[in-house]
Each structure stands twice: as structure tokens, then as C-alpha cells.
C-alpha atoms as a PDB file:
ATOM      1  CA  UNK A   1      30.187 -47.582 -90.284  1.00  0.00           C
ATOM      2  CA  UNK A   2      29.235 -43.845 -90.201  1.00  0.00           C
ATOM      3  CA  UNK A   3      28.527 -42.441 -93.427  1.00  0.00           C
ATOM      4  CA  UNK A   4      29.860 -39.247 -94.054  1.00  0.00           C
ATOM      5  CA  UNK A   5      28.369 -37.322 -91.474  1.00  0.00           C
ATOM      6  CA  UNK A   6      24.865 -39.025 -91.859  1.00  0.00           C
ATOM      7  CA  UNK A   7      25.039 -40.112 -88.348  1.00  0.00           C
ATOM      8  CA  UNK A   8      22.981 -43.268 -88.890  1.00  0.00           C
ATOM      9  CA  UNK A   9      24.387 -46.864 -88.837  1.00  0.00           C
ATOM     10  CA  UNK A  10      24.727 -48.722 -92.342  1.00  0.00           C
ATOM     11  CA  UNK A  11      25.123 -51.055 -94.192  1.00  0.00           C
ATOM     12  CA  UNK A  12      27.740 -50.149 -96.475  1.00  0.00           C
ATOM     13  CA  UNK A  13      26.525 -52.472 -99.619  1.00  0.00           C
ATOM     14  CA  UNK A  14      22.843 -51.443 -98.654  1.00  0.00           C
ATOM     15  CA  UNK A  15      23.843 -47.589 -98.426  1.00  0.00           C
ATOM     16  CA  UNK A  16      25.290 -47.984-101.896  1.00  0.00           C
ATOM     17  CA  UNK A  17      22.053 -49.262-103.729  1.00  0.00           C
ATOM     18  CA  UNK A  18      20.251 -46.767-101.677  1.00  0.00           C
ATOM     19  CA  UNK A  19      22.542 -43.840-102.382  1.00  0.00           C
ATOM     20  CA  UNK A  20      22.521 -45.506-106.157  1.00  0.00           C
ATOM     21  CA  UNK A  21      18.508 -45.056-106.419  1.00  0.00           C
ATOM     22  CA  UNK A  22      18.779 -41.611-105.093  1.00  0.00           C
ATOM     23  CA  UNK A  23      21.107 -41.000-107.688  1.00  0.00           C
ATOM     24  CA  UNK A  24      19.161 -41.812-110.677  1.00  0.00           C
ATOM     25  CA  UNK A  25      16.412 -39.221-109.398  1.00  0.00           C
ATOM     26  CA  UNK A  26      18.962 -36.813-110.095  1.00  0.00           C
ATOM     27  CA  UNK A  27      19.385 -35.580-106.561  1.00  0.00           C
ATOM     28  CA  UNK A  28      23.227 -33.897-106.172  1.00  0.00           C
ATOM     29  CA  UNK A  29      23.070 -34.786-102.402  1.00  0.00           C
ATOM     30  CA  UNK A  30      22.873 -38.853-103.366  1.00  0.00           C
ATOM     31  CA  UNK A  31      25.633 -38.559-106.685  1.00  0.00           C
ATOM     32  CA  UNK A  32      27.904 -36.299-104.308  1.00  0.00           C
ATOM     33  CA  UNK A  33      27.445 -39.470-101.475  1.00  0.00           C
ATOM     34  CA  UNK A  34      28.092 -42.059-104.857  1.00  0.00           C
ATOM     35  CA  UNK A  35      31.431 -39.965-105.020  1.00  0.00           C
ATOM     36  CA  UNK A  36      32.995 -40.151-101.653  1.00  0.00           C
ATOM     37  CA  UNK A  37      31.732 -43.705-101.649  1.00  0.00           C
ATOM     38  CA  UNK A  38      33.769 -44.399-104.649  1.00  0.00           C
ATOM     39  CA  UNK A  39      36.487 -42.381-103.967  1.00  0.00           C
ATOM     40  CA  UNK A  40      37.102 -44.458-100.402  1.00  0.00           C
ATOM     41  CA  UNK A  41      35.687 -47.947-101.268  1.00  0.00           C
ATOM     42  CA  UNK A  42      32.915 -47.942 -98.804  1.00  0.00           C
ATOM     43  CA  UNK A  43      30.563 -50.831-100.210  1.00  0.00           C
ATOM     44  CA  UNK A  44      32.270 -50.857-102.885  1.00  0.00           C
ATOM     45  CA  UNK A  45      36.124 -51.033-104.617  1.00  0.00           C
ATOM     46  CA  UNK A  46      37.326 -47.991-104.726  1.00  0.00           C
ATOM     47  CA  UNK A  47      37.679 -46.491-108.414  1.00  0.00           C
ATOM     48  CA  UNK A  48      38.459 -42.903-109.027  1.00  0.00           C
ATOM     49  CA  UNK A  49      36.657 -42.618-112.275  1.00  0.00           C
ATOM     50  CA  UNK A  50      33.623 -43.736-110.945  1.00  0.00           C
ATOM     51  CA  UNK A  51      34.173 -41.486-107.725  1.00  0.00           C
ATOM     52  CA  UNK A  52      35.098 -38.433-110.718  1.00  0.00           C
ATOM     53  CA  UNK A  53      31.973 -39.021-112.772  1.00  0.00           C
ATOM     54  CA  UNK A  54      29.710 -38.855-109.850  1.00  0.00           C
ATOM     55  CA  UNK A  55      31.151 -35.473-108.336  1.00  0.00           C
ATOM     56  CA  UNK A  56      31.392 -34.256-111.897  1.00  0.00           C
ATOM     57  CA  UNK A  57      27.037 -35.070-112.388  1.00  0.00           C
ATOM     58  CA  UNK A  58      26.601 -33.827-108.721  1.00  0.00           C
ATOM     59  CA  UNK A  59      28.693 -30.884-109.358  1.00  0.00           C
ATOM     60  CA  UNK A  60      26.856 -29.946-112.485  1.00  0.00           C
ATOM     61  CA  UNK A  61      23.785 -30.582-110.754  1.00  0.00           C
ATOM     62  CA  UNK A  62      24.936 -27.802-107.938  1.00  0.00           C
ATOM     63  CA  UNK A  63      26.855 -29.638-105.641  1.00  0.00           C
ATOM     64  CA  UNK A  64      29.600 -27.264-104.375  1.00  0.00           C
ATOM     65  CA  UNK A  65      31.316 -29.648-102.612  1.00  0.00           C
ATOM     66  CA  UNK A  66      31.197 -32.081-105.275  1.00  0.00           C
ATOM     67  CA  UNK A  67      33.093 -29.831-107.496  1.00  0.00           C
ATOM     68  CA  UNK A  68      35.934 -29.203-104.663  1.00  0.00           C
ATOM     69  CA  UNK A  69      36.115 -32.889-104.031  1.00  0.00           C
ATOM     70  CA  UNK A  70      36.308 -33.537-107.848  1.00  0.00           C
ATOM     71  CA  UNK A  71      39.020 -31.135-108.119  1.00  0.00           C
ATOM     72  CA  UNK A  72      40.863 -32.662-105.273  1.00  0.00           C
ATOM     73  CA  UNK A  73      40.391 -36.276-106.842  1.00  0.00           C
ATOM     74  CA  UNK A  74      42.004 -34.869-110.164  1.00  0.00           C
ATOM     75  CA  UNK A  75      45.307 -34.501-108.437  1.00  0.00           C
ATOM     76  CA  UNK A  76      45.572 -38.551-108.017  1.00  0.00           C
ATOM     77  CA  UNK A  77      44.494 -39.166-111.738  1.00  0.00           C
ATOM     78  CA  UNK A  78      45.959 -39.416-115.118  1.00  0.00           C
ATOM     79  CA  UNK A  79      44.409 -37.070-118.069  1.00  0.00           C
ATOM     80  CA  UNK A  80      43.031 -40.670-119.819  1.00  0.00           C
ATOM     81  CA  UNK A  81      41.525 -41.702-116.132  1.00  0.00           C
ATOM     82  CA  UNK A  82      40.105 -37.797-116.223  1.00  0.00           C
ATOM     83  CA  UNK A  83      38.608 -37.789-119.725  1.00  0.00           C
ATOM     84  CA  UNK A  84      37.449 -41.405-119.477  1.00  0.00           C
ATOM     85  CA  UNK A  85      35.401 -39.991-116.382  1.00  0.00           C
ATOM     86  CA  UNK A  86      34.324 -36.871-118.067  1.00  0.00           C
ATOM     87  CA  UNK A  87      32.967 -38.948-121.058  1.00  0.00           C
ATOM     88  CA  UNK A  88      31.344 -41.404-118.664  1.00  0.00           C
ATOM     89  CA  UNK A  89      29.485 -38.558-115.951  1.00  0.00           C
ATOM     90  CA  UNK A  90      28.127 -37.608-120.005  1.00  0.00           C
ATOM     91  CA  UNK A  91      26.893 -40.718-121.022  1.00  0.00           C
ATOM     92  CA  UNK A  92      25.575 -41.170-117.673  1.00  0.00           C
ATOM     93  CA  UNK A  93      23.192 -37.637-117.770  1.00  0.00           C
ATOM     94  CA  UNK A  94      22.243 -37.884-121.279  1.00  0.00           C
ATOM     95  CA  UNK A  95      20.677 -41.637-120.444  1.00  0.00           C
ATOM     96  CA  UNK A  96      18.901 -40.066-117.446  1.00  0.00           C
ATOM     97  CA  UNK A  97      20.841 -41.481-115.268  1.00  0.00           C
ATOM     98  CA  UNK A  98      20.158 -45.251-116.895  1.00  0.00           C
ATOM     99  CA  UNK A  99      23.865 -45.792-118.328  1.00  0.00           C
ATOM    100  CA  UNK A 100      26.446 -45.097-115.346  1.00  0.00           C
ATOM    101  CA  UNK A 101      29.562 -46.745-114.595  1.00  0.00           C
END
């Protein structure tokens, strides 16, 4: 399985923790991957809070595409699914990145 462009082989499960590590450096590039991941189920079940909450921190982090994907996503999801994510992606910053979904 290609990963989003990366062009390299993977493991989905072992692209995860990866991507997940990356993540909690606070690199946009990594949460933005954590997103689509999410959003598709790749390694993972696919849960569109989760998916949110990581577009949302990678968006407010300065990930453009992020924020278009997030806004895409939105369609798909109820206001509760939206502000649960919202109130998660904040939990998940203020923690440094110790207390995500």
C-alpha cells in the first residue's frame, strides 16, 4: 500500500505509529498524514473525529491542505461529531500532543 503520494511501500499499522510519533513532535506534515489515515482506515478503523481533530491540529499548525480536507470531512459529520472533534484536536495541543484520541 502506497501512502498518499509517499511513494514508499508500508506497512500500514507500522506507518501509523510512525506517522503517530511524528505527530507528537508537532510536525503538520505527520498530523495532516494522521488525518487522511483516519479519514480512510488505512492501519486503522476509520473514524472521522479522529481524522477531524488531526486536520484541525495540522491545519492550525499551517497545513493548507489539512484545512481543505477538514472542511471537506465536515460535510459527512454531524455538529456533535464536529464539536466533539474540535474539543478533542484542543485537548490534544494543550497536552503537547500527550492526550489525543
Amino acid at each position: 500500500m502506497y501512502l498518499h503520494g509517499w511513494g514508499v511501500l508500508e506497512d500500514s499499522t507500522e506507518a501509523v505509529r510512525w506517522f503517530r510519533l511524528a505527530a507528537d513532535q508537532g510536525l503538520a506534515e505527520s498530523q495532516y498524514f494522521l488525518g487522511d489515515i483516519y479519514e480512510v482506515g488505512r492501519g486503522v478503523l476509520a473514524d472521522n473525529i479522529s481524522a477531524h481533530m488531526w486536520f484541525n491540529i495540522a491545519s492550525a499548525n499551517g497545513n493548507e491542505a489539512a484545512r481543505k480536507d477538514r472542511e471537506k470531512l465536515e460535510i459527512k459529520m454531524t455538529p456533535a461529531d464536529i464539536s466533539e472533534a474540535v474539543n478533542s484536536a484542543r485537548t490534544c495541543m494543550s497536552s503537547s500532543y500527550h492526550n489525543c484520541r
